[in-house]
N, C-alpha and C. Protein backbone atom coordinates (compact mmCIF):
# COMPACT_ATOMS: atom_id res chain seq x y z
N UNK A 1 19.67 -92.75 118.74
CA UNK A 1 20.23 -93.43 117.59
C UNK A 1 21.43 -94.23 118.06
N UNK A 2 21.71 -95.15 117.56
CA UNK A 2 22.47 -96.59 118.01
C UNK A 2 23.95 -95.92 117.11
N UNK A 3 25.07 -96.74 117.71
CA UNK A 3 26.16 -96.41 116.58
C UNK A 3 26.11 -96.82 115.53
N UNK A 4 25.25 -98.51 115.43
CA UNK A 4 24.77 -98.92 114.11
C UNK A 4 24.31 -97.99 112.89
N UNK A 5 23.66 -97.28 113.27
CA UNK A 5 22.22 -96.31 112.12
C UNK A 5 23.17 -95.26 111.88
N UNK A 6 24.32 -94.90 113.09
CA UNK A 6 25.24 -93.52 112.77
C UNK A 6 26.15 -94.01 111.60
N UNK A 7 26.96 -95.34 111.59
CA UNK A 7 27.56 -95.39 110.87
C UNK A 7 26.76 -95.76 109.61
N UNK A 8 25.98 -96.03 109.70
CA UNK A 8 25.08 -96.56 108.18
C UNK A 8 24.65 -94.98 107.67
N UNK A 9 24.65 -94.21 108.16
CA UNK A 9 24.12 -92.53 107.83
C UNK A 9 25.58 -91.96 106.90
N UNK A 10 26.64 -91.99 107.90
CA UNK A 10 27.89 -91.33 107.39
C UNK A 10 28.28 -92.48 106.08
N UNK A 11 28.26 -94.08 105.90
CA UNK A 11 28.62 -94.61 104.93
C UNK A 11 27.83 -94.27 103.59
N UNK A 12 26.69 -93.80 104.28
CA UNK A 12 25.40 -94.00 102.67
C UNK A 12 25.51 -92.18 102.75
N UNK A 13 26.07 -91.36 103.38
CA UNK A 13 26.53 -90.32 103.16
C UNK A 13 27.96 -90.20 102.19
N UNK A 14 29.28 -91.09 102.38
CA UNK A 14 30.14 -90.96 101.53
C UNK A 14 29.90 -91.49 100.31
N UNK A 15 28.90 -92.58 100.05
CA UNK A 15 28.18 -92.85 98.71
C UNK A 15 27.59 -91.97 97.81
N UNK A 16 26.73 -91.49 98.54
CA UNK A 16 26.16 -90.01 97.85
C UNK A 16 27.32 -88.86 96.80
N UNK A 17 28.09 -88.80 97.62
CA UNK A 17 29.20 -88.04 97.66
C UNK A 17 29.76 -88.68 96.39
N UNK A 18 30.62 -89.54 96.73
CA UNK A 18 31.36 -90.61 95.85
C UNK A 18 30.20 -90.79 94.72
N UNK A 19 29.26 -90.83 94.55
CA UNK A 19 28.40 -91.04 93.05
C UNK A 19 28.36 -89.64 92.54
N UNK A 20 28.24 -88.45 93.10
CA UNK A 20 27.98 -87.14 92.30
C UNK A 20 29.36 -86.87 91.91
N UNK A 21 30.58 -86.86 92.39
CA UNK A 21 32.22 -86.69 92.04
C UNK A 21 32.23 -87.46 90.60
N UNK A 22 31.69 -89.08 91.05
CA UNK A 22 32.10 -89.57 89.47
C UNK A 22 30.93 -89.32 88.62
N UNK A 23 30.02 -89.01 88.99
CA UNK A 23 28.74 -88.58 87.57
C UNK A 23 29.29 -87.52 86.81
N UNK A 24 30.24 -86.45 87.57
CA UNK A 24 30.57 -85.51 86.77
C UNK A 24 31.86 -85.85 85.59
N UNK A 25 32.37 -86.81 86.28
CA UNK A 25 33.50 -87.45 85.39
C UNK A 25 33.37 -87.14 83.72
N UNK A 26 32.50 -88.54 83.38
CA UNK A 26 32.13 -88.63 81.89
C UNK A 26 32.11 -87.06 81.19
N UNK A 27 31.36 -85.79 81.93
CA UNK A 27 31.19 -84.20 81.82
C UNK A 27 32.42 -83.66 81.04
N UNK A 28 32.98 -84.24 82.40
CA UNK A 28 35.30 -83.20 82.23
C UNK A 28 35.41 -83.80 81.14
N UNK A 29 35.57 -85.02 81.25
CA UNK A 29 36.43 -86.11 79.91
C UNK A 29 35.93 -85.58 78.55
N UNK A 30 34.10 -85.04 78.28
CA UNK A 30 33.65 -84.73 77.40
C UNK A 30 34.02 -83.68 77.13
N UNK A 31 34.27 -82.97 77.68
CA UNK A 31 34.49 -81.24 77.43
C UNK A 31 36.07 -80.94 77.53
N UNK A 32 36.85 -81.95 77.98
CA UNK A 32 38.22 -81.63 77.71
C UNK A 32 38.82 -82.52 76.27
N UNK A 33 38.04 -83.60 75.94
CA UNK A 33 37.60 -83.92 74.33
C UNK A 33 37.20 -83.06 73.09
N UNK A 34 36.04 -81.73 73.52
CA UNK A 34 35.88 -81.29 72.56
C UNK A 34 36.81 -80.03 72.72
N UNK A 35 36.96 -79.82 73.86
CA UNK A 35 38.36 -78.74 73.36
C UNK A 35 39.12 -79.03 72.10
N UNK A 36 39.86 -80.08 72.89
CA UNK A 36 41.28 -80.94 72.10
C UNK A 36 40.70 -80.83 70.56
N UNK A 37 39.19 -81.30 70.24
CA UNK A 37 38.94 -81.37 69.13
C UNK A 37 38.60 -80.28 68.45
N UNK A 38 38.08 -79.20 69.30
CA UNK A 38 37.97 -77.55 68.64
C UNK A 38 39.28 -77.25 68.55
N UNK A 39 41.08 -77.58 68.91
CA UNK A 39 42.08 -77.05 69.12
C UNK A 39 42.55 -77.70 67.44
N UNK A 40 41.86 -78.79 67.22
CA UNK A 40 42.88 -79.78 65.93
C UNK A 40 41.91 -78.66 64.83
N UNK A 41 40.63 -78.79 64.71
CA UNK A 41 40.10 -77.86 64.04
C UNK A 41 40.22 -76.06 63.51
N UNK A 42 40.76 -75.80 64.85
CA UNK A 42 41.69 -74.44 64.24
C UNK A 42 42.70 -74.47 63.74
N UNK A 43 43.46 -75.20 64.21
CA UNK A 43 45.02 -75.80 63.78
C UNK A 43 44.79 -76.00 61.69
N UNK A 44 43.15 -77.08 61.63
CA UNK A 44 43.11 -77.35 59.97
C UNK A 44 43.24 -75.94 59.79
N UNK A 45 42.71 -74.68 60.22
CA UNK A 45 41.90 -73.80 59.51
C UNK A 45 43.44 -72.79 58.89
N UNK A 46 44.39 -72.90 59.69
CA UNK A 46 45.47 -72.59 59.93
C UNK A 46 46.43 -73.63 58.74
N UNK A 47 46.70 -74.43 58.87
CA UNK A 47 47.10 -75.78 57.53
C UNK A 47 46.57 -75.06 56.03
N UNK A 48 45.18 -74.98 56.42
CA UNK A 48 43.96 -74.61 54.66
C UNK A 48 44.67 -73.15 54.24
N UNK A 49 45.04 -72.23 55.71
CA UNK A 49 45.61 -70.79 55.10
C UNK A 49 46.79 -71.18 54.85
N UNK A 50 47.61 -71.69 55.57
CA UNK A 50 48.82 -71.98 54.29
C UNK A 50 49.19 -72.42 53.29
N UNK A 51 48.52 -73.60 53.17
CA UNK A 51 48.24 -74.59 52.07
C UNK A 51 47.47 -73.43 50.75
N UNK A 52 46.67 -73.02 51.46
CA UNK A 52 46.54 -71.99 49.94
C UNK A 52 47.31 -70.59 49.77
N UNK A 53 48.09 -70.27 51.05
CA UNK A 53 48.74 -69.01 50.18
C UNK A 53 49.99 -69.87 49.53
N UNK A 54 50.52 -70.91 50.09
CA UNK A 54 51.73 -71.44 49.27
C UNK A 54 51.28 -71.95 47.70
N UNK A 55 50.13 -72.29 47.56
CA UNK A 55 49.49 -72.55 46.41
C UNK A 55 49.23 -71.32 45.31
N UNK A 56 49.17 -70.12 46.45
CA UNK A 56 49.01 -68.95 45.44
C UNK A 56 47.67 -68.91 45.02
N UNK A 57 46.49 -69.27 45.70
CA UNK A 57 45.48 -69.79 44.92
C UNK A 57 44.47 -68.79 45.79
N UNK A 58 43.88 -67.46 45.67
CA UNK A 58 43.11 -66.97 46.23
C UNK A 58 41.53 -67.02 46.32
N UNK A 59 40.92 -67.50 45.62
CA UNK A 59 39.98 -68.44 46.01
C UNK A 59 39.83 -69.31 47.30
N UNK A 60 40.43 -70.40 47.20
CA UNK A 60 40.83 -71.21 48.57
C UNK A 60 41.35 -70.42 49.63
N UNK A 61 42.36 -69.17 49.32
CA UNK A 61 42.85 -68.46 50.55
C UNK A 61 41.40 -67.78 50.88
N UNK A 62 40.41 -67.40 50.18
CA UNK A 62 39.74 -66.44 50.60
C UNK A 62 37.88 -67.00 51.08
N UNK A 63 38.27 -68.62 50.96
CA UNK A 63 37.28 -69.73 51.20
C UNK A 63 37.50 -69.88 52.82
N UNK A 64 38.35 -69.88 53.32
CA UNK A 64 38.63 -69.80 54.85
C UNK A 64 38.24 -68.86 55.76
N UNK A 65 37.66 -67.70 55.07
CA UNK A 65 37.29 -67.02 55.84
C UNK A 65 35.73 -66.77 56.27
N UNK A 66 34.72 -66.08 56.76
CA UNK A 66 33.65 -66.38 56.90
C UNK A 66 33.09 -64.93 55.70
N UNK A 67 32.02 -65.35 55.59
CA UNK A 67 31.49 -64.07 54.26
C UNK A 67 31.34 -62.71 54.69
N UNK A 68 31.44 -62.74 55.68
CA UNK A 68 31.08 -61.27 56.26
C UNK A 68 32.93 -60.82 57.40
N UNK A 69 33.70 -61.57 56.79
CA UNK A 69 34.94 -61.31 57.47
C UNK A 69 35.77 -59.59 57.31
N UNK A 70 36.69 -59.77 58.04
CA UNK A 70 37.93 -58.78 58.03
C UNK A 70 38.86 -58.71 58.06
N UNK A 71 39.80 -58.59 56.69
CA UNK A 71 41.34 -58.30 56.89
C UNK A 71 42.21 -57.10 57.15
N UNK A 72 43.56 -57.37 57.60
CA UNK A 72 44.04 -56.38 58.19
C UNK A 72 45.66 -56.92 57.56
N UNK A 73 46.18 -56.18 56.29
CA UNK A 73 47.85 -56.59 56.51
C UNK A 73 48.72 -56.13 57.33
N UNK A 74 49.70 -56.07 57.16
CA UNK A 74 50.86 -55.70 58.08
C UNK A 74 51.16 -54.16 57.95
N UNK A 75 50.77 -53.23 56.63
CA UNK A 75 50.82 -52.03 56.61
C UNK A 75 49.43 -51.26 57.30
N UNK A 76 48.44 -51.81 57.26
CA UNK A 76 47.25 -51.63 58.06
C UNK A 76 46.32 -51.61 56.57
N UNK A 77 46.48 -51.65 55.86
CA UNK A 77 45.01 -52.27 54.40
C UNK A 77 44.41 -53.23 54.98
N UNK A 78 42.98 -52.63 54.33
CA UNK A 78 42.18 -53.33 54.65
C UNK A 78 41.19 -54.41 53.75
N UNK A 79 40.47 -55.27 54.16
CA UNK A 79 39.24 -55.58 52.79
C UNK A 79 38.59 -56.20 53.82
N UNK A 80 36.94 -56.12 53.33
CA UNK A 80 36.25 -56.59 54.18
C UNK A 80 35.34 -57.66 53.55
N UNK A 81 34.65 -58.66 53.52
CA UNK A 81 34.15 -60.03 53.04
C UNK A 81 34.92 -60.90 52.22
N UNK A 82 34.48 -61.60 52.25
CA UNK A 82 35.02 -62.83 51.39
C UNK A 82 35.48 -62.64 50.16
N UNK A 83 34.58 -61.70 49.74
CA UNK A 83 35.01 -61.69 47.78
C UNK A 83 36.36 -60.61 47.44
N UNK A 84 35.76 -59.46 48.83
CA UNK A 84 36.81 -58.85 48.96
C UNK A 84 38.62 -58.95 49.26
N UNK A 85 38.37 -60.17 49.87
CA UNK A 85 39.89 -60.51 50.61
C UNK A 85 40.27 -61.12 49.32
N UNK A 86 38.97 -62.06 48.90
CA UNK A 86 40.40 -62.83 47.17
C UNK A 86 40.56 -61.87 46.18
N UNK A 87 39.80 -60.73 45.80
CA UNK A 87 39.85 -59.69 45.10
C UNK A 87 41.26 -59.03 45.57
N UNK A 88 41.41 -58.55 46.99
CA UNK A 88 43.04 -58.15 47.15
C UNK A 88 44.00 -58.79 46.84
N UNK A 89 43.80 -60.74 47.32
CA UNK A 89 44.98 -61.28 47.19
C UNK A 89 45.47 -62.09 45.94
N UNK A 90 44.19 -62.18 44.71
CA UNK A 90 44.68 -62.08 43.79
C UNK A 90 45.43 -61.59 42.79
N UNK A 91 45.84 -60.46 42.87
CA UNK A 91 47.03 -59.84 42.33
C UNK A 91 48.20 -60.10 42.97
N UNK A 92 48.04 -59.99 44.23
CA UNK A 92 49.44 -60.37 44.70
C UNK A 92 49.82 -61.53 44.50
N UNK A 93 49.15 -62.86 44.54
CA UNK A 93 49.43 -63.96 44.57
C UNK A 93 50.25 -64.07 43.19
N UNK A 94 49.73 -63.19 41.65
CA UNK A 94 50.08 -63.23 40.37
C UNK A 94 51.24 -62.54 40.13
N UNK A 95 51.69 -61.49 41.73
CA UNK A 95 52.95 -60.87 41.30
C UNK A 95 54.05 -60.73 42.46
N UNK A 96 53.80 -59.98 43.63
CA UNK A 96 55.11 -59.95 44.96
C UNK A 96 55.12 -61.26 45.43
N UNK A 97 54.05 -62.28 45.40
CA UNK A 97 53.62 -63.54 46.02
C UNK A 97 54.12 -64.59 45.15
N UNK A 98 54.41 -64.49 44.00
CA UNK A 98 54.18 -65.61 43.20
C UNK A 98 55.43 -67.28 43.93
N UNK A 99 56.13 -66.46 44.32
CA UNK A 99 57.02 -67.63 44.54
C UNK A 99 57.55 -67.28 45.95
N UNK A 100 56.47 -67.02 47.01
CA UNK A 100 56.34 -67.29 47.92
C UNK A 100 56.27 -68.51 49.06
N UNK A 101 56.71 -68.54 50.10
CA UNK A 101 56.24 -69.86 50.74
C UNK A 101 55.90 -69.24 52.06
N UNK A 102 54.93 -69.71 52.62
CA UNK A 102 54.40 -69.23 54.14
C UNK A 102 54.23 -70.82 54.89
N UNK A 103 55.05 -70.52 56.25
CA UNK A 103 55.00 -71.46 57.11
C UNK A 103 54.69 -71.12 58.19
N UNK A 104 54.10 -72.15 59.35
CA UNK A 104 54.44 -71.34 60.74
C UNK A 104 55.24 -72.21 61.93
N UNK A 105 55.29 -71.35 62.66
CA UNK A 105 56.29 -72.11 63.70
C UNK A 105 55.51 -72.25 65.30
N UNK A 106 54.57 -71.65 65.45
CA UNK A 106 53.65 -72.45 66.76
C UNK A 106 52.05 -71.34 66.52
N UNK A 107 51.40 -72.10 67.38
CA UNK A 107 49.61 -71.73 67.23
C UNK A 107 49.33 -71.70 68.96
N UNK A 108 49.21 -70.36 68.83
CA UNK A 108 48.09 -70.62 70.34
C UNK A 108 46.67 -69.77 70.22
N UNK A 109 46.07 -70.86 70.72
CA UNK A 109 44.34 -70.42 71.02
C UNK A 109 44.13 -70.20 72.35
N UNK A 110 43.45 -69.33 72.12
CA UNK A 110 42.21 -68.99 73.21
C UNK A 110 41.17 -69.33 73.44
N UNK A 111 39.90 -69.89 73.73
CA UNK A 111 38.30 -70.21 73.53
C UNK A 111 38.07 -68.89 74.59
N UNK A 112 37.34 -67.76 73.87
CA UNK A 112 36.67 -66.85 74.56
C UNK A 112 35.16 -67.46 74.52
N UNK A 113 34.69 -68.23 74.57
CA UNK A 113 33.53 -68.90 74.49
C UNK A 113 33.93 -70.24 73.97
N UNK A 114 32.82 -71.60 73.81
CA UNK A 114 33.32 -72.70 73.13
C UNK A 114 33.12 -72.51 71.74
N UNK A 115 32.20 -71.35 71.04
CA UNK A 115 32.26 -71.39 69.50
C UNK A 115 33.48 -69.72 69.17
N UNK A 116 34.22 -69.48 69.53
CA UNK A 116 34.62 -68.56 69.60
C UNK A 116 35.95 -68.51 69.92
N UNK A 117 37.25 -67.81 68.90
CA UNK A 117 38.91 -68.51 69.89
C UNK A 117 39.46 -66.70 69.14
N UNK A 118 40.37 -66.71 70.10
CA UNK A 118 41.49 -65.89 69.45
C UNK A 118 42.41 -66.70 69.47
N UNK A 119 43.23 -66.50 67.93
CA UNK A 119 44.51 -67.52 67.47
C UNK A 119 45.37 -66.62 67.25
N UNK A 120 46.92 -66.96 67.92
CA UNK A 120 47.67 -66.53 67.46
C UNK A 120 48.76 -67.27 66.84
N UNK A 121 48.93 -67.11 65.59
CA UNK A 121 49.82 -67.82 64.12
C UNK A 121 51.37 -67.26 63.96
N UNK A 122 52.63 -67.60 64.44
CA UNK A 122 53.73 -67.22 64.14
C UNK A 122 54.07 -67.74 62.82
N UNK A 123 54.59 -66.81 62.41
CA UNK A 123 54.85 -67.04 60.54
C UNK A 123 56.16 -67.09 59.94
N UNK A 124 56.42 -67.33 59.07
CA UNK A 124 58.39 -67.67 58.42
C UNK A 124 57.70 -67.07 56.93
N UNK A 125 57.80 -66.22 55.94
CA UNK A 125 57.92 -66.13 54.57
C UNK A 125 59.14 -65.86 54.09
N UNK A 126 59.33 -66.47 52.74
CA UNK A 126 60.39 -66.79 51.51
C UNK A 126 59.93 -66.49 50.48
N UNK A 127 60.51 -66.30 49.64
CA UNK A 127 60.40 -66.15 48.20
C UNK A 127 59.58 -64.88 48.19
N UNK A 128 59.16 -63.97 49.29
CA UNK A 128 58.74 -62.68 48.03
C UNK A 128 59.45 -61.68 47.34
N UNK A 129 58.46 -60.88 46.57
CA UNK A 129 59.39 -59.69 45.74
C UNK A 129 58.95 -58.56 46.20
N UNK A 130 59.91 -58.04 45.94
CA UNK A 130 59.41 -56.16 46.02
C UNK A 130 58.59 -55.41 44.82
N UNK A 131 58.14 -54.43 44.73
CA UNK A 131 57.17 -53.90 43.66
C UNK A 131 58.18 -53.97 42.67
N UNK A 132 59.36 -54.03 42.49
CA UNK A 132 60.21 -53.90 41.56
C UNK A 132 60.56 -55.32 40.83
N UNK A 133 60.05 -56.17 41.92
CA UNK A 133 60.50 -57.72 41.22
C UNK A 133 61.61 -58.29 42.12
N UNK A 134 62.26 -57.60 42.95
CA UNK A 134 63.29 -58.25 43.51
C UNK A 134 63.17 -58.64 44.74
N UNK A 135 64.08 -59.65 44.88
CA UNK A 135 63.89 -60.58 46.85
C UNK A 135 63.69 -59.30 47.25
N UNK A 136 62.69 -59.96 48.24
CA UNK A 136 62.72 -59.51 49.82
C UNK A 136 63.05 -60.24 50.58
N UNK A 137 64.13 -59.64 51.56
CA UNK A 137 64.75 -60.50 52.68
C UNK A 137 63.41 -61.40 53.23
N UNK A 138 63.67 -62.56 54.11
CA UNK A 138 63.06 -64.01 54.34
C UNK A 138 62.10 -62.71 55.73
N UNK A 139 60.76 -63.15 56.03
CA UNK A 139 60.79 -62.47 56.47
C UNK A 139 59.93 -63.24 57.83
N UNK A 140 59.65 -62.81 59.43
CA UNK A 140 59.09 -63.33 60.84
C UNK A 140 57.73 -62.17 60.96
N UNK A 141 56.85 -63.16 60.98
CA UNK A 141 55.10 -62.18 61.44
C UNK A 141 54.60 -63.22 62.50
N UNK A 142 53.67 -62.45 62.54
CA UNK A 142 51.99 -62.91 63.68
C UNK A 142 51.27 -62.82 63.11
N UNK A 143 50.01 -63.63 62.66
CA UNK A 143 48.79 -63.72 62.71
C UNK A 143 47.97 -63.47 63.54
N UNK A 144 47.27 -62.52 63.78
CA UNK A 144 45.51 -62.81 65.00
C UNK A 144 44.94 -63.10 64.28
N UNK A 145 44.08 -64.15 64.34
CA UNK A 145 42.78 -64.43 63.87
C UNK A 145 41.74 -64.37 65.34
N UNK A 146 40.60 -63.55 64.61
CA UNK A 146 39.41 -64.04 65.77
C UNK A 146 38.60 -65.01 64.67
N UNK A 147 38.64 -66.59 65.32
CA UNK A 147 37.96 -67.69 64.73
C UNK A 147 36.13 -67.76 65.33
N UNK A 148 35.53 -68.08 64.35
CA UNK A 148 34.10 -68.73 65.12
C UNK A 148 33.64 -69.86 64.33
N UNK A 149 33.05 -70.85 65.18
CA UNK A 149 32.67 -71.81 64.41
C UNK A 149 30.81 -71.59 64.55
N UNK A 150 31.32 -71.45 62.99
CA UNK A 150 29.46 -71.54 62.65
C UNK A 150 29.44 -72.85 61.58
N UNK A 151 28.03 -73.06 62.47
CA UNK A 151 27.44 -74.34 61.79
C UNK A 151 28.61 -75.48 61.81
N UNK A 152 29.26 -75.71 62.58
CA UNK A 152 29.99 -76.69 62.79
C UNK A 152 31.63 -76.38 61.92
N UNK A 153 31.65 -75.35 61.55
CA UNK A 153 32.94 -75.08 60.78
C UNK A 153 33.26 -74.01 61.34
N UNK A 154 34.87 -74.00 61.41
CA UNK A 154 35.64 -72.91 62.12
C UNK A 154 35.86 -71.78 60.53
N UNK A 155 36.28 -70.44 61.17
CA UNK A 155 36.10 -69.64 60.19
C UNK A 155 36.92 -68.71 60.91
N UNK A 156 37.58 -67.76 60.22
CA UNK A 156 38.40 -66.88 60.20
C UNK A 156 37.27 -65.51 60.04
N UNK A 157 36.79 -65.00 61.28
CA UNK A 157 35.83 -63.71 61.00
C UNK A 157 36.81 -62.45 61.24
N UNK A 158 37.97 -62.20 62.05
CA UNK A 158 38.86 -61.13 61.53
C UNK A 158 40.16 -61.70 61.47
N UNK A 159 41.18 -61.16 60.71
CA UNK A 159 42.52 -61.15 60.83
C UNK A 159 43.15 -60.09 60.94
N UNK A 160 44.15 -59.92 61.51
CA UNK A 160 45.02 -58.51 61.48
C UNK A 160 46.51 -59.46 61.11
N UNK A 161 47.93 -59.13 60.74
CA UNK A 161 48.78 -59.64 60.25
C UNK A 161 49.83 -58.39 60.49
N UNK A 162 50.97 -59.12 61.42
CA UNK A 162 52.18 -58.27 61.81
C UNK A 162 53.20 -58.54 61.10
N UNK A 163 54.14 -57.98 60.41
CA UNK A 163 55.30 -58.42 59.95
C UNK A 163 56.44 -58.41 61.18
N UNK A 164 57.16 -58.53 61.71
CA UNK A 164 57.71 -58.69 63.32
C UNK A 164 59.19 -58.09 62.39
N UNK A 165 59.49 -58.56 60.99
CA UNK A 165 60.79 -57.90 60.50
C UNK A 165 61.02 -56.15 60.53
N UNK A 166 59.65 -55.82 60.20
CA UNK A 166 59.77 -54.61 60.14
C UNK A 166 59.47 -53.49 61.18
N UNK A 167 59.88 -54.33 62.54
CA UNK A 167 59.88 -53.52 63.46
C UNK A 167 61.27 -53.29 64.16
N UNK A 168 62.02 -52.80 64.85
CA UNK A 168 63.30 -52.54 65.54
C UNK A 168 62.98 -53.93 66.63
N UNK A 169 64.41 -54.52 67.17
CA UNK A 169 64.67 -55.48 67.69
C UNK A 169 63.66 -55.25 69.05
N UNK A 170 63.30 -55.89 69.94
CA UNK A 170 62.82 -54.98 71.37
C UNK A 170 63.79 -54.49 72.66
N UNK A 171 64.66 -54.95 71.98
CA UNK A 171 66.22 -54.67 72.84
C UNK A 171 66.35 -53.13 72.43
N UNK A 172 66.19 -52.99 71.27
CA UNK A 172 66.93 -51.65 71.14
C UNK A 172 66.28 -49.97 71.60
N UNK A 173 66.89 -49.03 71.92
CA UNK A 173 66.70 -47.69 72.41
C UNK A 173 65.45 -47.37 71.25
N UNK A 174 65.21 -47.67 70.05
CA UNK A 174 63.90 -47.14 69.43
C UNK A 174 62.58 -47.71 69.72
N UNK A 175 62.76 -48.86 70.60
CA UNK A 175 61.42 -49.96 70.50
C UNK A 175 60.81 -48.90 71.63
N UNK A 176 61.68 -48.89 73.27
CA UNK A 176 60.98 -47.82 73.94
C UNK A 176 60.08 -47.08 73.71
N UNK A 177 60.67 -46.08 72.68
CA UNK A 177 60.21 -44.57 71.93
C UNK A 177 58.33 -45.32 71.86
N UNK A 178 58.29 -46.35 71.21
CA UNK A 178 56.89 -46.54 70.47
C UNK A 178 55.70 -47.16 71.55
């Protein structure tokens, strides 16, 4: 073999090369697209739960979730499906909730699969009452949600919900103990 045919081997060799690197291109760009776009989509699902507990409106709070879901509050109660969760949070919404406001202050996801995320929701509430009717101090939680998107819609299939006020600082000699 001539040096001619060697170098024509190694050039139409870095071609090869150089075409499979960028074929995969368009791939990344697509799949780091539908992330971004599965990330804005949990984010709504997250917007819709606040937007309806600040609304007080348990229906809509209890439309976000998937029909066969699971809640979990901050004392550890439970309810399980859809009809169930607005069945709990309709009373409250009519009485400790009524003049409530729920916000949050950052969202991080997970994709344990691409239809599949664990979310975690930092929370700010105002305005509730105690069984007695009176403020409750302003209060700092967590959300977990495990999200899945079925049929093209994200859904809230469990939640569990921390109140972070009602635990000891993590500085202090009792947090250890637990």
């Amino acid at each position: 073999m001539d040096t001619g045919e060697k170098k024509m081997t190694t050039n139409d060799l870095f071609l090869c090369v150089a075409v499979i690197a960028l074929a995969g291109l368009p791939l990344t760009v697509w799949a780091q697209g539908k992330v971004e776009s599965d990330q804005q989509a949990v984010a709504a699902v997250v917007d819709r739960f606040m937007d309806a507990w600040n609304q007080h409106d348990a229906t809509a709070f209890a439309a976000i979730f998937a029909e066969d879901a699971d809640f979990t509050n901050w004392r550890g109660t439970t309810a399980s499906g859809r009809s169930k969760i607005e069945e709990f949070h309709a009373p409250m919404f009519a009485t400790i909730f009524k003049n409530s406001h729920q916000k949050y202050s950052s969202i991080k996801t997970r994709f344990i699969r691409p239809d599949v995320a664990a979310v975690d929701v930092y929370w700010e509430m105002t305005g509730a009452l105690d069984a007695k009717g009176d403020p409750r101090p302003d209060r700092l939680g967590l959300l977990n949600f495990a999200m899945a998107n079925n049929d093209g819609h994200w859904q809230i299939l469990v939640m569990h919900n921390l109140d972070l006020t009602a635990l000891p600082p993590s500085n202090s000699p009792d947090s250890a103990k637990k």
